[in-house]
C-alpha atoms as a PDB file:
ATOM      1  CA  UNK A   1     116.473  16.283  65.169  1.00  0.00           C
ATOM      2  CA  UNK A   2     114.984  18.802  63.084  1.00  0.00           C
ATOM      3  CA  UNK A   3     116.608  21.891  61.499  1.00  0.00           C
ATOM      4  CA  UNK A   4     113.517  23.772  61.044  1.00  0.00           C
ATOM      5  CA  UNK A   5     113.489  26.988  62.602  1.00  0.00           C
ATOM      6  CA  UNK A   6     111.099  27.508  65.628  1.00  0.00           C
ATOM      7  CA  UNK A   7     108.867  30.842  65.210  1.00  0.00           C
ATOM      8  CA  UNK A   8     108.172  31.072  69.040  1.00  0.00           C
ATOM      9  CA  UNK A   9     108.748  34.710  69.187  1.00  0.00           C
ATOM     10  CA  UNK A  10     104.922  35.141  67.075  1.00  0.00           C
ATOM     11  CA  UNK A  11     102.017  35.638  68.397  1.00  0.00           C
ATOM     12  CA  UNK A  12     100.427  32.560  66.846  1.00  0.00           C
ATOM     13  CA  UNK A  13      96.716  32.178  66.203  1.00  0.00           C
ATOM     14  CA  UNK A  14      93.845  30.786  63.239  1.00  0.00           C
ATOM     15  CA  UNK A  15      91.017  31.926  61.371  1.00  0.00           C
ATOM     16  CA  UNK A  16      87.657  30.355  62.453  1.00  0.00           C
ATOM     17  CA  UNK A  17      87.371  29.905  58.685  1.00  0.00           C
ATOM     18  CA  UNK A  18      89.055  26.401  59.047  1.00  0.00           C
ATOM     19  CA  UNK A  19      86.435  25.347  61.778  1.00  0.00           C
ATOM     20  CA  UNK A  20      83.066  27.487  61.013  1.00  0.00           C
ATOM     21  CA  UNK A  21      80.924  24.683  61.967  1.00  0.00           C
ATOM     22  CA  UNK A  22      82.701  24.594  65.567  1.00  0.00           C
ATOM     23  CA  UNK A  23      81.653  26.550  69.132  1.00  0.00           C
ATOM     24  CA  UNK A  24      83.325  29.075  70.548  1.00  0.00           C
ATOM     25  CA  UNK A  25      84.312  26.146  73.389  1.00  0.00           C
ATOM     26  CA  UNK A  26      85.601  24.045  70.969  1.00  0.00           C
ATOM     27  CA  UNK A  27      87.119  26.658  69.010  1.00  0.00           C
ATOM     28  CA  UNK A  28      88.946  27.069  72.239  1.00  0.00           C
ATOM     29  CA  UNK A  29      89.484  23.259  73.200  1.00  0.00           C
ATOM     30  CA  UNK A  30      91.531  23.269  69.375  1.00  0.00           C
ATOM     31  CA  UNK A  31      93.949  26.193  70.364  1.00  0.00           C
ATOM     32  CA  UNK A  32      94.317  24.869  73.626  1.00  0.00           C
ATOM     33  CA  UNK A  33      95.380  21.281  72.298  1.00  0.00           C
ATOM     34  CA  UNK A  34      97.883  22.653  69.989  1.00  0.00           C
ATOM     35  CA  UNK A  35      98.992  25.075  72.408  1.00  0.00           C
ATOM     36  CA  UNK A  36      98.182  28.484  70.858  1.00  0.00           C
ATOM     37  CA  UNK A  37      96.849  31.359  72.789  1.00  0.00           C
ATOM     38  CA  UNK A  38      94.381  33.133  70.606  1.00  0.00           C
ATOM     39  CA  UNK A  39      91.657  32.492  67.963  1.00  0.00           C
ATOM     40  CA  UNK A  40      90.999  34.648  64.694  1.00  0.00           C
ATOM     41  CA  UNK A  41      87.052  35.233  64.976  1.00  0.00           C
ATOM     42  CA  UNK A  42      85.320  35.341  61.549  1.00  0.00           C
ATOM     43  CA  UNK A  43      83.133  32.335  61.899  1.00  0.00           C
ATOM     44  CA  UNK A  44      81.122  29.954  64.680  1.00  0.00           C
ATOM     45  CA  UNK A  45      78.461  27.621  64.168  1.00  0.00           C
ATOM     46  CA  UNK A  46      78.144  28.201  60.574  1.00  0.00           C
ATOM     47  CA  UNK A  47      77.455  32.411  61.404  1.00  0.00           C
ATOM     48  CA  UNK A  48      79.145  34.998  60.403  1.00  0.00           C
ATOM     49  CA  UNK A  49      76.789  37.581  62.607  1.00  0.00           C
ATOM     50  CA  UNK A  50      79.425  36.864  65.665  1.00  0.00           C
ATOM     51  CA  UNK A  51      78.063  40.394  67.940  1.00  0.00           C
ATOM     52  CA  UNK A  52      74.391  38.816  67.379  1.00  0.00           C
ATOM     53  CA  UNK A  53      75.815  35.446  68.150  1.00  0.00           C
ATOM     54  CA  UNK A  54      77.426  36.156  71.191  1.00  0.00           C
ATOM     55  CA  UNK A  55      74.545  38.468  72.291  1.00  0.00           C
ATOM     56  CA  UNK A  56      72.592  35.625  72.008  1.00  0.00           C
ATOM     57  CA  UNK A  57      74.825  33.093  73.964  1.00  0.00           C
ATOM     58  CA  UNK A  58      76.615  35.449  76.431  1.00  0.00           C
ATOM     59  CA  UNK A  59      74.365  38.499  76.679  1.00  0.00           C
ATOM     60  CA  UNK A  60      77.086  41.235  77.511  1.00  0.00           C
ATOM     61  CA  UNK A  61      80.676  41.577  76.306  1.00  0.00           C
ATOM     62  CA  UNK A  62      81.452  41.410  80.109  1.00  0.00           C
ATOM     63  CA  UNK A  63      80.695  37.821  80.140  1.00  0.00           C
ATOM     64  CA  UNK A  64      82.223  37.090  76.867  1.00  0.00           C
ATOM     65  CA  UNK A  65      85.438  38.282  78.217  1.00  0.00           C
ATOM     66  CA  UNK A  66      84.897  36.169  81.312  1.00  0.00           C
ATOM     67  CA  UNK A  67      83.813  33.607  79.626  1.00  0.00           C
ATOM     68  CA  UNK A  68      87.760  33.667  77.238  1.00  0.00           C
ATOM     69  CA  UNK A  69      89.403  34.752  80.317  1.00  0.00           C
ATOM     70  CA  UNK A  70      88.800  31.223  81.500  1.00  0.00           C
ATOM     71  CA  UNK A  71      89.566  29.661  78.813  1.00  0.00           C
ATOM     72  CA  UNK A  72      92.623  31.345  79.011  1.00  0.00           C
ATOM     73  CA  UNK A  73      92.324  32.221  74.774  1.00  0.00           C
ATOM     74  CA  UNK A  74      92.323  35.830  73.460  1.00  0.00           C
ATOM     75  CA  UNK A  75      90.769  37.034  70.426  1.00  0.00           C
ATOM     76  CA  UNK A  76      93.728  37.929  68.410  1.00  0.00           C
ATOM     77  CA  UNK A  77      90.982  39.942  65.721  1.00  0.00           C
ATOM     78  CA  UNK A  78      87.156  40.181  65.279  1.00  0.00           C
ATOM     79  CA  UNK A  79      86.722  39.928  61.124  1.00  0.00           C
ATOM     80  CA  UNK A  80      84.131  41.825  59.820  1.00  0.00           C
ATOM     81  CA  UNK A  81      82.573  41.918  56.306  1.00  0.00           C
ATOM     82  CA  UNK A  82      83.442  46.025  56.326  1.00  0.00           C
ATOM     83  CA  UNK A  83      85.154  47.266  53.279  1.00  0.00           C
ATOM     84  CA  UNK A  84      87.138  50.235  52.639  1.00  0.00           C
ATOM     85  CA  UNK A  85      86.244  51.159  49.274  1.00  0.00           C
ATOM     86  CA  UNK A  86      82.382  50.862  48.855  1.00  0.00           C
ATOM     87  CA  UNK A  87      81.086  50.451  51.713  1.00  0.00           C
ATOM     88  CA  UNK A  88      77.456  51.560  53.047  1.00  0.00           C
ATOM     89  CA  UNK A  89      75.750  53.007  56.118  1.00  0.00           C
ATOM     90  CA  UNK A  90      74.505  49.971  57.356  1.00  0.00           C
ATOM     91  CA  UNK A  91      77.796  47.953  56.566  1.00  0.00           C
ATOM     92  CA  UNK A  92      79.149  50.709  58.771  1.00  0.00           C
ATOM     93  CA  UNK A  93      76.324  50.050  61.496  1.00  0.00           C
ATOM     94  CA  UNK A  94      77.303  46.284  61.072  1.00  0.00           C
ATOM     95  CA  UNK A  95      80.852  47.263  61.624  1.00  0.00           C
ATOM     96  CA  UNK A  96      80.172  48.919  64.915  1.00  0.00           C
ATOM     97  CA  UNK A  97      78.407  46.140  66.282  1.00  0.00           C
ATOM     98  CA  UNK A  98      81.851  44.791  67.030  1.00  0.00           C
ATOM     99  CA  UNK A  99      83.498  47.286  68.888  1.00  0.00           C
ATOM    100  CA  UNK A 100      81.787  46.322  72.813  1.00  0.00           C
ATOM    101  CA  UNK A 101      82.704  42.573  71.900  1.00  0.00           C
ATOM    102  CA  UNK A 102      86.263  43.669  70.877  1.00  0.00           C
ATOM    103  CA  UNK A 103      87.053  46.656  73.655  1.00  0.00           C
ATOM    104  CA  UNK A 104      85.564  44.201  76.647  1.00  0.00           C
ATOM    105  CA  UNK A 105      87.749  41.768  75.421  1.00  0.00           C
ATOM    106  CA  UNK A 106      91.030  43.373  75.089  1.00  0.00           C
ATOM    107  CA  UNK A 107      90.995  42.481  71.369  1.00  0.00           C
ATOM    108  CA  UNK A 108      93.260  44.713  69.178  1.00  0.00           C
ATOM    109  CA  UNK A 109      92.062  44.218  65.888  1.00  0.00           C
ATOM    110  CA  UNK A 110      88.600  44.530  63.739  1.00  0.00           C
ATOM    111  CA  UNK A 111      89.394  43.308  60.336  1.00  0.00           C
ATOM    112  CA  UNK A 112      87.825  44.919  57.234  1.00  0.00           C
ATOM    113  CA  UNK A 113      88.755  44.431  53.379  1.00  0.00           C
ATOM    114  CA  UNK A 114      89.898  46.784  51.387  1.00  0.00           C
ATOM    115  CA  UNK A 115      87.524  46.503  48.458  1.00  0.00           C
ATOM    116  CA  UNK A 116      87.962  47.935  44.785  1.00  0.00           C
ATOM    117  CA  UNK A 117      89.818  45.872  42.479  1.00  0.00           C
ATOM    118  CA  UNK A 118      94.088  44.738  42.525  1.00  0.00           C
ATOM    119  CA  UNK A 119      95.596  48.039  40.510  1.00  0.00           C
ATOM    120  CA  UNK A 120      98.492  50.131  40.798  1.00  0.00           C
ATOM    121  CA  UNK A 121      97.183  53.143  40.782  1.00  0.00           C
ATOM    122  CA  UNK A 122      94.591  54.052  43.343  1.00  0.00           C
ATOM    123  CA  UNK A 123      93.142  56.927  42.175  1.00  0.00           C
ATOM    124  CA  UNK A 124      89.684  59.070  41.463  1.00  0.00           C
ATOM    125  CA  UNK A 125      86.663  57.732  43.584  1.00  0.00           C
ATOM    126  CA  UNK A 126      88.472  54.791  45.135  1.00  0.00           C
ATOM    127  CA  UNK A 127      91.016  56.672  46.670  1.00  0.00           C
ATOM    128  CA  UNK A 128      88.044  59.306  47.573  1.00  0.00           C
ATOM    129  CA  UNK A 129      86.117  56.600  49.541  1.00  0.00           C
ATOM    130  CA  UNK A 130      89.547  54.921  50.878  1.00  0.00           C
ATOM    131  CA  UNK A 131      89.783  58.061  52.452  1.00  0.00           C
ATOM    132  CA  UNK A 132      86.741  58.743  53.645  1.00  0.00           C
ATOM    133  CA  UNK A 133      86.348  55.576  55.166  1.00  0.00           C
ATOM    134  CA  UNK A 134      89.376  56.151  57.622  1.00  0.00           C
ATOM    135  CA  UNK A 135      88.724  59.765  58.695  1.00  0.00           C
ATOM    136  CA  UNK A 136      85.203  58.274  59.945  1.00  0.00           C
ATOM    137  CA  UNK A 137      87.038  55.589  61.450  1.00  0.00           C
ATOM    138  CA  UNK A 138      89.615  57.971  62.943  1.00  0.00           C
ATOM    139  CA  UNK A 139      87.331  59.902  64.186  1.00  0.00           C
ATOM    140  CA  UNK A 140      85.285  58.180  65.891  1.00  0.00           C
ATOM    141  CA  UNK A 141      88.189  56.240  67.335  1.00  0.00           C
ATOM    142  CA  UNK A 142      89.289  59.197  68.835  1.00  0.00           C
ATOM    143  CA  UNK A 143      86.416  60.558  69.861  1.00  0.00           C
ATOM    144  CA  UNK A 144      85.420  57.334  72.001  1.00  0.00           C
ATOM    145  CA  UNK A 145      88.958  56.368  73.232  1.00  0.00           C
ATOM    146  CA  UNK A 146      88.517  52.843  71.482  1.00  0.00           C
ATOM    147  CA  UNK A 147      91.901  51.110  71.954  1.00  0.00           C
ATOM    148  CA  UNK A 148      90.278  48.408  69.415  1.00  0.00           C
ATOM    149  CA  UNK A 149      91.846  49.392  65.566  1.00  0.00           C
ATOM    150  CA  UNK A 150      90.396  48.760  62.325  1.00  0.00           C
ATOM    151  CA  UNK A 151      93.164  46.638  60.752  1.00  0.00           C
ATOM    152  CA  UNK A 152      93.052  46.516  56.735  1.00  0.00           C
ATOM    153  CA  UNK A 153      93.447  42.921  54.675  1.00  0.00           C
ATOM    154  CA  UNK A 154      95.288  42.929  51.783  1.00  0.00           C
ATOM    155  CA  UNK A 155      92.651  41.114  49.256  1.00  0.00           C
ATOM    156  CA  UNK A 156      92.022  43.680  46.754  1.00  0.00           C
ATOM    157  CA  UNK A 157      93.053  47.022  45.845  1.00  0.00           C
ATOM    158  CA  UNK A 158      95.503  47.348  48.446  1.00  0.00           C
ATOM    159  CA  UNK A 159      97.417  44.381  47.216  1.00  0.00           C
ATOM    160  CA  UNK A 160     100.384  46.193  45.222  1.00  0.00           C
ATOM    161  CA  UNK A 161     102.822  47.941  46.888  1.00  0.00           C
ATOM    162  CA  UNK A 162     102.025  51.064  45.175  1.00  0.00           C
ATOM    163  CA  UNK A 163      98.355  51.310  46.120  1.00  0.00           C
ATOM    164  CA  UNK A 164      99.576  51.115  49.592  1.00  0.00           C
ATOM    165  CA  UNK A 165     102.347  53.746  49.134  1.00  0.00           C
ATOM    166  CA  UNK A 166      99.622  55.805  47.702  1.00  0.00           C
ATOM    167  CA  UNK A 167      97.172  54.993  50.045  1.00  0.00           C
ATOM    168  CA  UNK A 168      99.679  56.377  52.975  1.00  0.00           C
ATOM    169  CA  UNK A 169     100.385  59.370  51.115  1.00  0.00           C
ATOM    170  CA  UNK A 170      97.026  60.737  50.444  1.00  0.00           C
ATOM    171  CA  UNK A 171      96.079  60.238  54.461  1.00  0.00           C
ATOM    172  CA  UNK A 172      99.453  61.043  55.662  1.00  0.00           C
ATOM    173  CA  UNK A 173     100.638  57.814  57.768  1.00  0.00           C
ATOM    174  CA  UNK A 174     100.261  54.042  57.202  1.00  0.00           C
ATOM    175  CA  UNK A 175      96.678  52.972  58.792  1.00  0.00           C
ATOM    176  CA  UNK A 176      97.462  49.496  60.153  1.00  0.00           C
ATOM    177  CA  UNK A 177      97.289  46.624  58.304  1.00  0.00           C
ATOM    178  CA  UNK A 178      96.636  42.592  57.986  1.00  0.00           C
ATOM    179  CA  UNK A 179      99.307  41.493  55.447  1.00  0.00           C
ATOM    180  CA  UNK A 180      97.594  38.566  53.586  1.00  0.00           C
ATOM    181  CA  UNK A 181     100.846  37.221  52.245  1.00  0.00           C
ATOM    182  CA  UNK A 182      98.717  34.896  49.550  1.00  0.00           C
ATOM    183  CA  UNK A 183      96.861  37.516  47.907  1.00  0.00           C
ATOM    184  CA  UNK A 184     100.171  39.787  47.224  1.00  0.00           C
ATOM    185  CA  UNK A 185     102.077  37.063  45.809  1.00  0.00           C
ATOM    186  CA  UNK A 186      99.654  35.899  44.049  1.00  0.00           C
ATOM    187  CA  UNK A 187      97.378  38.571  42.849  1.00  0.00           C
ATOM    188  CA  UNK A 188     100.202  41.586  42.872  1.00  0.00           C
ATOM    189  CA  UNK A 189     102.438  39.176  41.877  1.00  0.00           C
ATOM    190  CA  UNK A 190     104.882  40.849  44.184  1.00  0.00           C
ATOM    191  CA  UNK A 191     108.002  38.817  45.672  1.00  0.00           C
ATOM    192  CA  UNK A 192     107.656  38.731  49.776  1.00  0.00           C
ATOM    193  CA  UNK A 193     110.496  40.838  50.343  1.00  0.00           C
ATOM    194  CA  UNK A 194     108.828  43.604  48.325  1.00  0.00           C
ATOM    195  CA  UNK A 195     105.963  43.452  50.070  1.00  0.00           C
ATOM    196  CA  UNK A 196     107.152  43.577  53.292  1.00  0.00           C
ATOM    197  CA  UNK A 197     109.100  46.355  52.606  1.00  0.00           C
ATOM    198  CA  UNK A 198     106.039  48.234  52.011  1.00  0.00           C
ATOM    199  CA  UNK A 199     104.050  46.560  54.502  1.00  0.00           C
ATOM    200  CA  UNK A 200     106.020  45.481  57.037  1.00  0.00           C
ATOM    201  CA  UNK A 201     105.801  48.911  59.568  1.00  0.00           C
ATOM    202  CA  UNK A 202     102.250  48.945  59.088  1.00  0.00           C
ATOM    203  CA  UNK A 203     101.571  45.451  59.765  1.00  0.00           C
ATOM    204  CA  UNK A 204      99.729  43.971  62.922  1.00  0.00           C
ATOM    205  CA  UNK A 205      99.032  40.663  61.473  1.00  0.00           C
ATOM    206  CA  UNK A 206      99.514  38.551  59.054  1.00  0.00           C
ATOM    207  CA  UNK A 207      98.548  35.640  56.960  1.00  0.00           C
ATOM    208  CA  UNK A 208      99.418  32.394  55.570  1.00  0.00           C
ATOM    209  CA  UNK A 209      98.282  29.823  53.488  1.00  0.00           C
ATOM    210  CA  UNK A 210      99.758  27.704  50.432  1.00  0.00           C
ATOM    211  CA  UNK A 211      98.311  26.270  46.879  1.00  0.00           C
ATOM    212  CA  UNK A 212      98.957  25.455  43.917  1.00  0.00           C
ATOM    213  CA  UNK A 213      98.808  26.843  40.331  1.00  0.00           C
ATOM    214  CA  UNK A 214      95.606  24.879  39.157  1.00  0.00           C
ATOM    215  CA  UNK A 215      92.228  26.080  39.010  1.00  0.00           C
ATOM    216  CA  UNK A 216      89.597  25.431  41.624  1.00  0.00           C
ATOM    217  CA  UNK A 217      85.651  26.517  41.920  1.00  0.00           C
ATOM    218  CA  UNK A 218      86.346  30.231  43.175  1.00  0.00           C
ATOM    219  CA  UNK A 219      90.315  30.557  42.156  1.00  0.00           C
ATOM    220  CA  UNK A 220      92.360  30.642  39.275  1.00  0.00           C
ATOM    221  CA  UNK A 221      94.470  28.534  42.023  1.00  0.00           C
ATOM    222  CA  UNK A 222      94.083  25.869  44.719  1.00  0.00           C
ATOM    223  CA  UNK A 223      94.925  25.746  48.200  1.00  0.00           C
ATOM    224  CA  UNK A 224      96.689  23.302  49.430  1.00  0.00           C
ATOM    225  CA  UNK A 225      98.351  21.634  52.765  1.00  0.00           C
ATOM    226  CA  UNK A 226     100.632  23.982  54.486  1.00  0.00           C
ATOM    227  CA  UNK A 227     104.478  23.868  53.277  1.00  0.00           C
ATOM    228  CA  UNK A 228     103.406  21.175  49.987  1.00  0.00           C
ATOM    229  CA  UNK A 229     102.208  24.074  47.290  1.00  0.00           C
ATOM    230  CA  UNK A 230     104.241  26.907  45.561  1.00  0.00           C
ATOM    231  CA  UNK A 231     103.855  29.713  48.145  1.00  0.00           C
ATOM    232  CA  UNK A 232     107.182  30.547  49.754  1.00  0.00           C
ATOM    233  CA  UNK A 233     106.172  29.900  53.570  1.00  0.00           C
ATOM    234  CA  UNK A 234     109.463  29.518  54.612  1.00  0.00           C
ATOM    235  CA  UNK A 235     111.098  32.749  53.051  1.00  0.00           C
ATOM    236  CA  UNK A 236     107.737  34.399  54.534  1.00  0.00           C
ATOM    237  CA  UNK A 237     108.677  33.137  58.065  1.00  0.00           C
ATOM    238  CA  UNK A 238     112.317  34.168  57.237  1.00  0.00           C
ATOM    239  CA  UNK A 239     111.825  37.602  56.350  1.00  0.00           C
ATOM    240  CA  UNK A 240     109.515  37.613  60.021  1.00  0.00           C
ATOM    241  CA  UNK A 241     112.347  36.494  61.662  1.00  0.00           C
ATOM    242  CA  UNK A 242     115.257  38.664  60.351  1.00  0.00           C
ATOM    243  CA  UNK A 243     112.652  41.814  61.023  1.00  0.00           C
ATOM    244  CA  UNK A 244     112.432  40.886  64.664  1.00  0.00           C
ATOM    245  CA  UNK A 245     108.259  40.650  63.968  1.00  0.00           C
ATOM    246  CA  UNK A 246     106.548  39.632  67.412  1.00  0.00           C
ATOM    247  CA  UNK A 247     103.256  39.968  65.676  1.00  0.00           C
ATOM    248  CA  UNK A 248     100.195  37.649  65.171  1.00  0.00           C
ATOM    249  CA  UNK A 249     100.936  35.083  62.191  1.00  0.00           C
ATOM    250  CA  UNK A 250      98.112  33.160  61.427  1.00  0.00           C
ATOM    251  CA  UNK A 251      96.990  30.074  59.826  1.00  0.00           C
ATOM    252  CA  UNK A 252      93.828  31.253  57.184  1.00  0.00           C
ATOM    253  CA  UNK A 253      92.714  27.652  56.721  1.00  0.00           C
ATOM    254  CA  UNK A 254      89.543  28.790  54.301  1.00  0.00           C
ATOM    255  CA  UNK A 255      87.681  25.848  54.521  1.00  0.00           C
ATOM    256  CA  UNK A 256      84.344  26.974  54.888  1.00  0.00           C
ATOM    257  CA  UNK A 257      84.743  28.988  51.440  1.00  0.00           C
ATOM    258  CA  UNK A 258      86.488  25.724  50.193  1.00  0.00           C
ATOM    259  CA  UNK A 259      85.053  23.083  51.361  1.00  0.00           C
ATOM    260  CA  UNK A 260      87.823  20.436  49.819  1.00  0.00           C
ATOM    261  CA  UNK A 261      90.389  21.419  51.947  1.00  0.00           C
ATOM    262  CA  UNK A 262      91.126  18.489  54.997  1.00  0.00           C
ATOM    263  CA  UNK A 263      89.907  19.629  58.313  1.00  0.00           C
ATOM    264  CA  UNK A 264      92.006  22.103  60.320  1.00  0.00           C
ATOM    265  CA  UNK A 265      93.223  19.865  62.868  1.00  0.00           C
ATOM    266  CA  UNK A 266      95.496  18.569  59.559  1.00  0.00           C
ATOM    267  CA  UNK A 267      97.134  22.025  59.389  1.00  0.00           C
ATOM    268  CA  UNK A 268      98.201  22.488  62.574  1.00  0.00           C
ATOM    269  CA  UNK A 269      99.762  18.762  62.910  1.00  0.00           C
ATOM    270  CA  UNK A 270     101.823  20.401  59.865  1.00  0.00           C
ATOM    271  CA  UNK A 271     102.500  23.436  61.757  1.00  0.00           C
ATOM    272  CA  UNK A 272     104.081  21.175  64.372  1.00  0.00           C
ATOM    273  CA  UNK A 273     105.859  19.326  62.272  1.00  0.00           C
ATOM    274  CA  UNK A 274     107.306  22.050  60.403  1.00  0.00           C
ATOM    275  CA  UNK A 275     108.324  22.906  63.853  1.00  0.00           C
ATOM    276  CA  UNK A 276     106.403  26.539  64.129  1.00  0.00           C
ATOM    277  CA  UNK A 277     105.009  26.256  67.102  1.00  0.00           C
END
């Protein structure tokens, strides 16, 4: 019998990342087969436009959310291309496009990057725009009684724990948060404890993934199968577990940015038999 822990208190879900070329049917016949109960939406059919692809295909958000409703899958986030630090007027109009897709279907999250570069000190213009970006977000928020919120990745500037500390100080609370566990191991080369220390109140979701230190096309690093690289998943799921987190976890299989990893279906048969879900 295996001694692996079970991790059946998170809300377990996947990027559309690892199956890009896939429907949004057969994005749902995969969670359904491995039992999970909501999708990450970021790609379908090889698109990344999802509002104009579901326009197309379902016409209103109504029928989107009847459409998941009887699928029985939820959309645990919408990601968008948005980022907080340099981002346009018409990436904001893109942005938007989301928000009927994601309030009709009870989705909580609309994920945006944070943009700018990994440094400790977020400062000057950066932490002007950071700024900016959220009171436009906040406001309209408020102003339209979206339940949807805009949920920030840790990719880039927000990646060290004291960009983030800084971050929440200039605004005056934590905005929530996806906590890409890769990216601040790797490129804040923080320890996961650290980070979640930092993070953890803030966080709504979060990522994981695995590789190896050896260069690929886009990475000073290569990803890898889940639970075979250097990453510490387990100490990840640990620290989840001893913080009572009931969140979304989620398996950011990037395959349509790397094309050499194994199809998805691979990861989740080592989900299972790492016994997380």
């Amino acid at each position: 019998m295996s001694t692996t822990p079970h991790y059946s208190q998170f809300k377990w879900t996947f990027s559309t990342l690892g199956c890009h070329d896939l429907s949004l049917e057969q994005c749902c016949t995969l969670a359904k087969k491995y039992g999970l109960g909501f999708i990450e939406a970021r790609a379908l059919e090889g698109r990344i436009d999802l509002p104009k692809l579901f326009e197309e295909q379902f016409g209103t958000p109504a029928a989107l959310n009847d459409y998941l409703t009887k699928q029985g899958i939820g959309v645990s986030c919408f990601d968008t291309s948005l980022k907080l630090v340099g981002n346009t007027p018409e990436d904001r109009e893109a942005f938007l496009e989301f928000i009927p897709w994601a309030e009709a279907t009870g989705t909580a999250l609309l994920r945006i990057f944070d943009g700018g570069t990994p440094t400790t000190e977020l400062e000057g213009e950066v932490l002007e725009q950071a700024k900016d970006t959220l009171a436009w977000w906040n406001d309209l928020k408020s102003s339209n009684g979206w339940k949807v919120d805009m949920a920030i990745e840790t990719h880039d500037c927000l990646t060290p724990s004291p960009a983030f500390a800084t971050l929440v100080e200039a605004v005056g609370k934590a905005p929530t948060m996806i906590w890409d566990t890769h990216h601040t191991w790797k490129k804040a080369n923080e320890s996961i404890s650290s980070s979640w220390e930092a993070l953890g109140s803030a966080t709504a979701s979060v990522h994981i993934k695995d590789s190896i230190t050896k260069p690929s096309a886009r990475h000073p690093f290569t990803y890898v199968q889940l639970g075979t690289g250097e990453f510490p998943l387990n100490e990840t799921l640990e620290t989840l577990v001893t913080a009572n987190y009931q969140g979304f976890v989620c398996i950011e299989w990037e395959r349509m940015w790397h094309p050499y990893l194994t199809p998805l279906d691979t990861a989740f048969d080592k989900a299972k038999e790492l016994n997380w879900f």
